[in-house]
PDB file of N, CA and C in Angstrom:
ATOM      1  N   UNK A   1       6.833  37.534 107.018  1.00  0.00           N
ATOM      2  CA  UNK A   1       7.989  38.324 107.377  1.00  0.00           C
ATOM      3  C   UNK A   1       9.258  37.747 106.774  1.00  0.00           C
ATOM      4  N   UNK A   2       9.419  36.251 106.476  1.00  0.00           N
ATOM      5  CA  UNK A   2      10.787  36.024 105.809  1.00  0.00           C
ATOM      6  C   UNK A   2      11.087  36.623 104.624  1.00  0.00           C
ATOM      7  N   UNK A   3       9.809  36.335 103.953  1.00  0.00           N
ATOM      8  CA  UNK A   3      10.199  36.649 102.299  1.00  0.00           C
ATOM      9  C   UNK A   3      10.360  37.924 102.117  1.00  0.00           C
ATOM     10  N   UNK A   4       9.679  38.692 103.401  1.00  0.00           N
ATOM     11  CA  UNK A   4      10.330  40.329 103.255  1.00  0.00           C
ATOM     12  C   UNK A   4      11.908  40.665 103.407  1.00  0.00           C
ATOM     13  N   UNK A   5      11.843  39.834 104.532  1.00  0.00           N
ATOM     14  CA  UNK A   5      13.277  39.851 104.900  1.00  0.00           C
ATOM     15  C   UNK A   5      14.461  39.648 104.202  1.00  0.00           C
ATOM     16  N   UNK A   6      14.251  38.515 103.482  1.00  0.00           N
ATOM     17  CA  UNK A   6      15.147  37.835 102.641  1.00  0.00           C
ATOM     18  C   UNK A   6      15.361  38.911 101.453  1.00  0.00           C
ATOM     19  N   UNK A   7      14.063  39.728 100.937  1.00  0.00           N
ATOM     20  CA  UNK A   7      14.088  40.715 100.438  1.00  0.00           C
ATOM     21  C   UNK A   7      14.659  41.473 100.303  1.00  0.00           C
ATOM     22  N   UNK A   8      14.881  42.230 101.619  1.00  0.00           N
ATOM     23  CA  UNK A   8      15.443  43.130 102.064  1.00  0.00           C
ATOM     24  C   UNK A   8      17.117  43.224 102.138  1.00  0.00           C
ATOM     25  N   UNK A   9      17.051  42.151 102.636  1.00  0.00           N
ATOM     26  CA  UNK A   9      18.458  41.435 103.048  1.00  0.00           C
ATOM     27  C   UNK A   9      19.321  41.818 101.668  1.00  0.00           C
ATOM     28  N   UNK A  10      18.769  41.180 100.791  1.00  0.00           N
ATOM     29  CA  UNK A  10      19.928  41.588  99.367  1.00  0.00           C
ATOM     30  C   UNK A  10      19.642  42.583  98.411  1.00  0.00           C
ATOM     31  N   UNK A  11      18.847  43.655  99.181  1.00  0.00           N
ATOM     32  CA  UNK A  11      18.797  45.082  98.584  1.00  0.00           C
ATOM     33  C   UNK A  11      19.467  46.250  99.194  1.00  0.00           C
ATOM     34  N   UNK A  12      19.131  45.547 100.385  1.00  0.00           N
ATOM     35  CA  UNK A  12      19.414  46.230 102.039  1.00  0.00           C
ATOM     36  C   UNK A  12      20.227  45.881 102.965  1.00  0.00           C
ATOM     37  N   UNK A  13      21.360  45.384 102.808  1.00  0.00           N
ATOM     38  CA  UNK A  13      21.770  44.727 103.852  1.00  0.00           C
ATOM     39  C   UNK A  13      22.043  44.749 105.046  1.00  0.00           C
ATOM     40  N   UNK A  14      21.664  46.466 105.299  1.00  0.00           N
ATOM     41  CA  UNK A  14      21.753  47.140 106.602  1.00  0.00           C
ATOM     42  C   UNK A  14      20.128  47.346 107.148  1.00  0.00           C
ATOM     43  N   UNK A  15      19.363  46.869 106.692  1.00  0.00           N
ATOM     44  CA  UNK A  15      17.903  47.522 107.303  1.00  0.00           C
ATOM     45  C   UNK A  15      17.832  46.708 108.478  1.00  0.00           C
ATOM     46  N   UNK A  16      18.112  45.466 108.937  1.00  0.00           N
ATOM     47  CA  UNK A  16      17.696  44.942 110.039  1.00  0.00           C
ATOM     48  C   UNK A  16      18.921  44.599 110.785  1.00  0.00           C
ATOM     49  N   UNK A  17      18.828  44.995 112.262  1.00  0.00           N
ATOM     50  CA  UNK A  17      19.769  44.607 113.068  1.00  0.00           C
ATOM     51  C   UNK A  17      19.889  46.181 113.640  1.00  0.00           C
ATOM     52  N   UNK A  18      20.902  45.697 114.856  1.00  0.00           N
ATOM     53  CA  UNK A  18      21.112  46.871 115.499  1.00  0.00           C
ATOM     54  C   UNK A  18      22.232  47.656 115.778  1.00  0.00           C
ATOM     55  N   UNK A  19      22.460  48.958 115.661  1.00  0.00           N
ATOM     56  CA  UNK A  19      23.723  49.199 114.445  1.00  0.00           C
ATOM     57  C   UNK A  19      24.222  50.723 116.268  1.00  0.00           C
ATOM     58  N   UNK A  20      25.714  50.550 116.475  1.00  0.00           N
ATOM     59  CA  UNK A  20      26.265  51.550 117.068  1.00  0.00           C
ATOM     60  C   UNK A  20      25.905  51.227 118.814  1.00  0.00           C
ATOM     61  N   UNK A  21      26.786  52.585 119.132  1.00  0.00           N
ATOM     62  CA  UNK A  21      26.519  51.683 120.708  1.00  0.00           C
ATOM     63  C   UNK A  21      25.066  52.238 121.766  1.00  0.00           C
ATOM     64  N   UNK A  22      24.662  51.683 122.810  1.00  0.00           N
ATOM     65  CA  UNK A  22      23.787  52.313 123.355  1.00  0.00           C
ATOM     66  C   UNK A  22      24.002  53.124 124.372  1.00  0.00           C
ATOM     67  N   UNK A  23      22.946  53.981 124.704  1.00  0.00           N
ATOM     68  CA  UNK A  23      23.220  55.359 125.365  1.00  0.00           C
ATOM     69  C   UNK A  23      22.101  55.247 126.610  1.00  0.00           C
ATOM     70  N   UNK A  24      22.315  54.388 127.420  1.00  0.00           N
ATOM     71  CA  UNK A  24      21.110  54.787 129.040  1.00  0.00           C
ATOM     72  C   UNK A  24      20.703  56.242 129.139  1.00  0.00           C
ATOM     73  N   UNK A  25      19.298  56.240 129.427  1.00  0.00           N
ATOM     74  CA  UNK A  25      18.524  57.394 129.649  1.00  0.00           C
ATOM     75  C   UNK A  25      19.555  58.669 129.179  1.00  0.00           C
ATOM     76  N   UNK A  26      19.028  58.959 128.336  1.00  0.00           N
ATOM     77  CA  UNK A  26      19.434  59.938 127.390  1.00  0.00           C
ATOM     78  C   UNK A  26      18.908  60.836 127.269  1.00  0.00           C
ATOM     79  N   UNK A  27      19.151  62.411 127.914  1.00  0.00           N
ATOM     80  CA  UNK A  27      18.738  63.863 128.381  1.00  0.00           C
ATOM     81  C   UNK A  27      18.903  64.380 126.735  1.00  0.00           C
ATOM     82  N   UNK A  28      17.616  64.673 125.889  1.00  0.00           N
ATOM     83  CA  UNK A  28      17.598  65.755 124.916  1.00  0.00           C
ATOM     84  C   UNK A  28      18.618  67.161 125.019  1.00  0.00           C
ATOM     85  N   UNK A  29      18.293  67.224 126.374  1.00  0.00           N
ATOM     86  CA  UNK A  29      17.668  68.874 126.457  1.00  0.00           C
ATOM     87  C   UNK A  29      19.599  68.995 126.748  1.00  0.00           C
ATOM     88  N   UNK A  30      20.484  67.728 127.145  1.00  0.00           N
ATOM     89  CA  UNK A  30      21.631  67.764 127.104  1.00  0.00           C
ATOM     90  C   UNK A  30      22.974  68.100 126.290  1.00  0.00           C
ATOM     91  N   UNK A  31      22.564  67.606 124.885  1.00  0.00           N
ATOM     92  CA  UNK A  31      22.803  67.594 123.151  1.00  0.00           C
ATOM     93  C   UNK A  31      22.154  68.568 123.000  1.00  0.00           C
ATOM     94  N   UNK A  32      21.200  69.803 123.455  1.00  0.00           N
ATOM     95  CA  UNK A  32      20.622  70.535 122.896  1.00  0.00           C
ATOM     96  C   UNK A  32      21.821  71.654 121.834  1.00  0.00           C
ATOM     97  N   UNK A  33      21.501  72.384 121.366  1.00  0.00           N
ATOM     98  CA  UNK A  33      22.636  73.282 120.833  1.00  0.00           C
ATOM     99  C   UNK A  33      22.113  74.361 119.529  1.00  0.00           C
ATOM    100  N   UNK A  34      21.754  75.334 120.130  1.00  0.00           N
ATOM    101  CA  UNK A  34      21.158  76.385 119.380  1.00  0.00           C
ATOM    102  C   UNK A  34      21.783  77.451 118.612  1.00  0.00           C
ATOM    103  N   UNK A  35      21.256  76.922 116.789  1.00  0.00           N
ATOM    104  CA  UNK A  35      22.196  77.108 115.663  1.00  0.00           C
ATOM    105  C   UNK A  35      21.737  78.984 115.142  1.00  0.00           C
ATOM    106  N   UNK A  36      22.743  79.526 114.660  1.00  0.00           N
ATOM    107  CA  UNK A  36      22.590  80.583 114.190  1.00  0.00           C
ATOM    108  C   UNK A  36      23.260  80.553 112.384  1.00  0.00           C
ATOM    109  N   UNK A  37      22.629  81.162 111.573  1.00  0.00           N
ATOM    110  CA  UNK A  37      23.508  81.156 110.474  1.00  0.00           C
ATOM    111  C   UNK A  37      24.025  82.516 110.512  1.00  0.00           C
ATOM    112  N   UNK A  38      25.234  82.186 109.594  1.00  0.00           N
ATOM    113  CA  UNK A  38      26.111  83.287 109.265  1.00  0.00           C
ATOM    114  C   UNK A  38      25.181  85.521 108.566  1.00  0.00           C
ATOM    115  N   UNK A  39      24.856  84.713 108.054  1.00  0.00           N
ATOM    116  CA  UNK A  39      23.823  85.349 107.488  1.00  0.00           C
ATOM    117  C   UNK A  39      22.693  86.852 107.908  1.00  0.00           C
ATOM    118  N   UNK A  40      22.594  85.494 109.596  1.00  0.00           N
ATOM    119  CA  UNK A  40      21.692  86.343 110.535  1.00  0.00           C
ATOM    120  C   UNK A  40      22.144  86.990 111.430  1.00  0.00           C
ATOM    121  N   UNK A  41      23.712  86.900 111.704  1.00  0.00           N
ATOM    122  CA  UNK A  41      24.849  87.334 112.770  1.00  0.00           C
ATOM    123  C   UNK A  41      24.814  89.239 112.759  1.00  0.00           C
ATOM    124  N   UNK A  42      24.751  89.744 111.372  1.00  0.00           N
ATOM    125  CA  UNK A  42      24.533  90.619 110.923  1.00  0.00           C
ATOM    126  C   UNK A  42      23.453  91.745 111.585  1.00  0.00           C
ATOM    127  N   UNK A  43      22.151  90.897 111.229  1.00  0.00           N
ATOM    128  CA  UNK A  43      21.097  91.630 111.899  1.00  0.00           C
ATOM    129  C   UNK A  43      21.015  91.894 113.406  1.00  0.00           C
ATOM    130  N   UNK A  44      21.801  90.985 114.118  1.00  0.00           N
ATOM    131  CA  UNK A  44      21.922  91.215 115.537  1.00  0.00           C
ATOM    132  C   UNK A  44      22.604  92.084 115.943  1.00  0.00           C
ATOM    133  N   UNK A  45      23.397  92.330 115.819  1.00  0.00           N
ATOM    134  CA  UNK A  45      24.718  93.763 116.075  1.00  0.00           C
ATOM    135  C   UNK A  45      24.095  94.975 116.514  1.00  0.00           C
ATOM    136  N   UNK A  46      24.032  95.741 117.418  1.00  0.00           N
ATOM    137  CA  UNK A  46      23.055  96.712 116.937  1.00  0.00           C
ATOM    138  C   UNK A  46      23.768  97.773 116.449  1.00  0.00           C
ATOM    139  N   UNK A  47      22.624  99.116 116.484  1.00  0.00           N
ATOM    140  CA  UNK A  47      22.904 100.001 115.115  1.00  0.00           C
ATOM    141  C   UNK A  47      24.075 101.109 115.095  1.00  0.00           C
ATOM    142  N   UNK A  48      24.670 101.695 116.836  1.00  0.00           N
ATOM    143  CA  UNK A  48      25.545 102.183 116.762  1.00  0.00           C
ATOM    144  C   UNK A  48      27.124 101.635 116.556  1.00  0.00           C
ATOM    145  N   UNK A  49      26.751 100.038 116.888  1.00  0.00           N
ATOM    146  CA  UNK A  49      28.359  99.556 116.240  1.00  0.00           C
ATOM    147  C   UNK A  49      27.543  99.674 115.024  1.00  0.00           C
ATOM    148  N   UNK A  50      27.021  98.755 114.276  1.00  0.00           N
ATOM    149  CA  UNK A  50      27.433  98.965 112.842  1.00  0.00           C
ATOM    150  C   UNK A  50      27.711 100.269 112.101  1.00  0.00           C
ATOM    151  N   UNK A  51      27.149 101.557 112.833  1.00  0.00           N
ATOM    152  CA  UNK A  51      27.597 102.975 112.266  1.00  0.00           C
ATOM    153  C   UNK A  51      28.981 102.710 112.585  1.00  0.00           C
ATOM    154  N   UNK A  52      29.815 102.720 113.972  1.00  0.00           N
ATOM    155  CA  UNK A  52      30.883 102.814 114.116  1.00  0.00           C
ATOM    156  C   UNK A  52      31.566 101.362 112.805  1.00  0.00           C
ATOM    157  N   UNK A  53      31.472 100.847 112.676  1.00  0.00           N
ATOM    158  CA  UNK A  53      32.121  99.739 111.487  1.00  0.00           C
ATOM    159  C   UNK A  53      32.978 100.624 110.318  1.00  0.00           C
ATOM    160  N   UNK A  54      33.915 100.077 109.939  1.00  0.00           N
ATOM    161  CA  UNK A  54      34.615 100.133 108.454  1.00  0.00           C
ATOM    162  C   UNK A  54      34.945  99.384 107.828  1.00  0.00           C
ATOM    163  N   UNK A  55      36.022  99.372 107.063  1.00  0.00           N
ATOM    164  CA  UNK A  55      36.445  98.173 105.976  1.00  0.00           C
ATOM    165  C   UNK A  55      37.317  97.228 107.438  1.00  0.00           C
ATOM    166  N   UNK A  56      38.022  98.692 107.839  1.00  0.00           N
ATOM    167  CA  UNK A  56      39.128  97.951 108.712  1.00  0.00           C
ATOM    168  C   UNK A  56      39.135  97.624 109.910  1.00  0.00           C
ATOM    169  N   UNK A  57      37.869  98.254 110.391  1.00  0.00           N
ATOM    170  CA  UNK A  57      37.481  97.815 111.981  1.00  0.00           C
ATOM    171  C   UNK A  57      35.888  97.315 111.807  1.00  0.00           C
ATOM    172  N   UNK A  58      36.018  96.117 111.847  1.00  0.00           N
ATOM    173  CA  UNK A  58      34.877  95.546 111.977  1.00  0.00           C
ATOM    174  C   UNK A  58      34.537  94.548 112.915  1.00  0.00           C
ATOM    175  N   UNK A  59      33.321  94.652 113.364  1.00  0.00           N
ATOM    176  CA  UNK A  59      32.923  94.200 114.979  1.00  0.00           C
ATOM    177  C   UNK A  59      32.858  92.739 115.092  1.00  0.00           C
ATOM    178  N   UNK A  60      33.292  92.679 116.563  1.00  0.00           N
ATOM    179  CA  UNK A  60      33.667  91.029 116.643  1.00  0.00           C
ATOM    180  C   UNK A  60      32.099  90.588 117.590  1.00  0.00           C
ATOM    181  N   UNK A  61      31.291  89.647 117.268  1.00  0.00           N
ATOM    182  CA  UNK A  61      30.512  89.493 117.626  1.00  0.00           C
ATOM    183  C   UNK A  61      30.401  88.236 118.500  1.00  0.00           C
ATOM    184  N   UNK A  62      30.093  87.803 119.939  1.00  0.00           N
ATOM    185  CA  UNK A  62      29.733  86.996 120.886  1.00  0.00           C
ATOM    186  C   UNK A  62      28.332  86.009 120.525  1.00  0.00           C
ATOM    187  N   UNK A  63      28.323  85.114 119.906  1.00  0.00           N
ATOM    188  CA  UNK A  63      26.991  85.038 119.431  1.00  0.00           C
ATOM    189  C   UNK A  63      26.394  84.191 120.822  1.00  0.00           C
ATOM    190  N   UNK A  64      27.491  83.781 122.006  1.00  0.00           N
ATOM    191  CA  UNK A  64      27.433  82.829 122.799  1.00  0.00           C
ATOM    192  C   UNK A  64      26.516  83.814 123.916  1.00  0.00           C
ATOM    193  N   UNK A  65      26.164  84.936 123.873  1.00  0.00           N
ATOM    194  CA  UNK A  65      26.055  86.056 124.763  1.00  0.00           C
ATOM    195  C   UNK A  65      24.222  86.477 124.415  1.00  0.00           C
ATOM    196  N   UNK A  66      24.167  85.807 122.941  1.00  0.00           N
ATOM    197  CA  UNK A  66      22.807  86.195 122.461  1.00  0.00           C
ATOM    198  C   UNK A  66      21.862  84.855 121.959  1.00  0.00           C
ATOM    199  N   UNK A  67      22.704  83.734 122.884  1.00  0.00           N
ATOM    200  CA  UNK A  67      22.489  82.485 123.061  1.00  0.00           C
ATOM    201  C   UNK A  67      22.014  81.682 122.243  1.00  0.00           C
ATOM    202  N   UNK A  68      23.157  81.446 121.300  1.00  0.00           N
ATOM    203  CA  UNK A  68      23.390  80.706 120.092  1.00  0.00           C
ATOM    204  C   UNK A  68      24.772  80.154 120.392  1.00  0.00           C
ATOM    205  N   UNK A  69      24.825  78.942 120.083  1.00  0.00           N
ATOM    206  CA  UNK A  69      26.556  77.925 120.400  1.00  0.00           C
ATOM    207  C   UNK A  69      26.906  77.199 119.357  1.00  0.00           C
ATOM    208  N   UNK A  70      26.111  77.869 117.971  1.00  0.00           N
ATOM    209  CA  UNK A  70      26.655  77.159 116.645  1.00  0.00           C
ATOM    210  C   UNK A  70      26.230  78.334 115.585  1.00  0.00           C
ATOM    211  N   UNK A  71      27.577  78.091 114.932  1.00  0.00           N
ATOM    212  CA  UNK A  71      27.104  79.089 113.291  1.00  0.00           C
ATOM    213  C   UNK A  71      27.601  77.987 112.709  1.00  0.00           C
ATOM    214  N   UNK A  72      26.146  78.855 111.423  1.00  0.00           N
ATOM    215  CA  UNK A  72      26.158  77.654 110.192  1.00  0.00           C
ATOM    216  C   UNK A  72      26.758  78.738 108.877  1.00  0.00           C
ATOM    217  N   UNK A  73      27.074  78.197 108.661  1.00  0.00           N
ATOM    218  CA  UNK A  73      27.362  79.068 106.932  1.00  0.00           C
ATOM    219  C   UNK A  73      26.771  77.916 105.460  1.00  0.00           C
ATOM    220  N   UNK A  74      25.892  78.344 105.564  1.00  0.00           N
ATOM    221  CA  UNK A  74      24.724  77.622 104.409  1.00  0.00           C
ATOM    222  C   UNK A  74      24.784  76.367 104.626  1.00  0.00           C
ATOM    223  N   UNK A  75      24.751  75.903 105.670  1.00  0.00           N
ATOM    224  CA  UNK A  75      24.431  74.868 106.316  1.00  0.00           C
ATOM    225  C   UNK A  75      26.011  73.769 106.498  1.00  0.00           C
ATOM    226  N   UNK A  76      26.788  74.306 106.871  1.00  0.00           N
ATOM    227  CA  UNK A  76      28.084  74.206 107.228  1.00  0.00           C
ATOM    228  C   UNK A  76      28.404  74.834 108.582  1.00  0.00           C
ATOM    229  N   UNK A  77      29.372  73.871 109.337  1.00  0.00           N
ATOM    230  CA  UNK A  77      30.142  74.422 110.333  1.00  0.00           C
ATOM    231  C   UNK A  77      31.034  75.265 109.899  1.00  0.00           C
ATOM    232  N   UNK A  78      30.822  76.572 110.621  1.00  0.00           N
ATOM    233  CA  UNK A  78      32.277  77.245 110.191  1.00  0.00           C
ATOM    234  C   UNK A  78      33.187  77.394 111.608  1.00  0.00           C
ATOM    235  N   UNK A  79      34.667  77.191 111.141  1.00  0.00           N
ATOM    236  CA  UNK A  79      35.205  76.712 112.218  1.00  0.00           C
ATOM    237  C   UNK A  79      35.964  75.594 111.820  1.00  0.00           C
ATOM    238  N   UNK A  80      37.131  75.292 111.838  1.00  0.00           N
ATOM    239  CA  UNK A  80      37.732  73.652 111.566  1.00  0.00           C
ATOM    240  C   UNK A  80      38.206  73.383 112.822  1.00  0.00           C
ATOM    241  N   UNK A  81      38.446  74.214 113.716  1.00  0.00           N
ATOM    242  CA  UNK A  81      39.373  73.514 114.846  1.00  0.00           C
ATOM    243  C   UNK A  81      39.091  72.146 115.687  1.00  0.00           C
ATOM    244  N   UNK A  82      37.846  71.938 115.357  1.00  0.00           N
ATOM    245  CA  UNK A  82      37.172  70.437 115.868  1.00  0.00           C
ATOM    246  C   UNK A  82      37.930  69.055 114.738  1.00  0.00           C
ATOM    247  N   UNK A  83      38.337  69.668 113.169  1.00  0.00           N
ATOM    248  CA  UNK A  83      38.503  68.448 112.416  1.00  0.00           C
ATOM    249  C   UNK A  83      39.885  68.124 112.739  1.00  0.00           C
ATOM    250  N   UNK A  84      39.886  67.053 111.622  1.00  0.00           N
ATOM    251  CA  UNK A  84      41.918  66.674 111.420  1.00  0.00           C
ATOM    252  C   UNK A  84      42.426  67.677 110.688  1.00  0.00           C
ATOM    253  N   UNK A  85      43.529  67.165 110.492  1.00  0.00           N
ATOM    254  CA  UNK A  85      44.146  68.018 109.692  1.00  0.00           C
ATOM    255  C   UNK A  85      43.998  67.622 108.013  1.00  0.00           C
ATOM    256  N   UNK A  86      43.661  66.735 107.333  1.00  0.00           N
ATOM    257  CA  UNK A  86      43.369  66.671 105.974  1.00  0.00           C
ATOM    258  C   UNK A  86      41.996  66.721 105.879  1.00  0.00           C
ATOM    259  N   UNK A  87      40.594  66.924 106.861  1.00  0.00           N
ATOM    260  CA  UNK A  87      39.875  68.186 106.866  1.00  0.00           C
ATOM    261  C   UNK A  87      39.574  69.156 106.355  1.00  0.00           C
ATOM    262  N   UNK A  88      40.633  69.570 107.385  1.00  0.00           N
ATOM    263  CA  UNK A  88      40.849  71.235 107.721  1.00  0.00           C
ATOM    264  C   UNK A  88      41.366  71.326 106.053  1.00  0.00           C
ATOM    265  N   UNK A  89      42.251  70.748 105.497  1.00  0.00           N
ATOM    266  CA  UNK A  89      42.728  70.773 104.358  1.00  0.00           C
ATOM    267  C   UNK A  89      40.908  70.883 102.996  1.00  0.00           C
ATOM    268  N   UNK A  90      40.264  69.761 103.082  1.00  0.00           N
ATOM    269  CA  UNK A  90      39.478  69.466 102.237  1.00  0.00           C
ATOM    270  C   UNK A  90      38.535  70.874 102.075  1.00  0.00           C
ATOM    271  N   UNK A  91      38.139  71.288 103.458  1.00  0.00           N
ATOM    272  CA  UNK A  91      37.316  72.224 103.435  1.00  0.00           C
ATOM    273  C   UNK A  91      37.700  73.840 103.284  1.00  0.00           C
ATOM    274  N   UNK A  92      39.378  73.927 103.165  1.00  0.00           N
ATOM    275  CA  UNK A  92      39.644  74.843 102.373  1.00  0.00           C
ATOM    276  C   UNK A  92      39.616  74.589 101.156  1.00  0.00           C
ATOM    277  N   UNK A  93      40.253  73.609 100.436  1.00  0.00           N
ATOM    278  CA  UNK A  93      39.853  73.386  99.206  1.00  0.00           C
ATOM    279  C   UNK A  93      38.645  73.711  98.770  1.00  0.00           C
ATOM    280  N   UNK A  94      37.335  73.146  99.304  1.00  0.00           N
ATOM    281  CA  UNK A  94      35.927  73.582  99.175  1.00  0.00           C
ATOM    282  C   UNK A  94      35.648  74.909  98.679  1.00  0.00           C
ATOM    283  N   UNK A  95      36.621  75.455  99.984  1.00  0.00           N
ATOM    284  CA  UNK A  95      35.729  77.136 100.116  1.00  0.00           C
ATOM    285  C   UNK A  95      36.270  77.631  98.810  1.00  0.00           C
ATOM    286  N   UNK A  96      37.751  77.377  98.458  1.00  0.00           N
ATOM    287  CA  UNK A  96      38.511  78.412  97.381  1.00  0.00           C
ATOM    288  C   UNK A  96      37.909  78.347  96.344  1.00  0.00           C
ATOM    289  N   UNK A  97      37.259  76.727  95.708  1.00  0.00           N
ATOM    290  CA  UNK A  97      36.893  76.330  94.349  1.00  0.00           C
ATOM    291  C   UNK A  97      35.632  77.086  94.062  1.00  0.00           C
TER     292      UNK A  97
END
């Protein structure tokens, strides 16, 4: 085990040891949080709003109601109000480029 270690040590210098703080009995089902993508928001709506839809009235959808508490947009949070503000900045940059 040393010579692995020692190994490791100056390839790796993070592989051994114990890293962040600890969390007593820790409920999964607590952190749970069930993701929807952008994508699929669409297909849920049903069919007489989307007849009623236009350019200019288009339907605001509850996704919290069809029990989903995260959208992804291609595997992105959409949403900044959780970041900072040079963030919120970066990830407009993102989207425009």
């Amino acid at each position: 085990m040393h010579y692995h270690r020692i190994l490791f040590d100056k390839y790796h210098p993070s592989f051994f040891g114990k890293v962040g703080m600890r969390y007593f009995h820790r409920f999964r089902n607590k952190f749970y949080c069930s993701i929807v993508n952008v994508d699929k928001i669409w297909s849920m709506v049903l069919q007489e709003v989307k007849d009623k839809a236009s350019a200019d009235k288009v339907p605001v959808v509850d996704v919290t109601q069809l029990g989903y508490f995260k959208v992804l947009g291609e595997g992105m949070v959409v949403g900044t109000s959780g970041y900072g503000r040079w963030w919120r900045w970066q990830i407009k940059v993102m989207v425009t480029v």
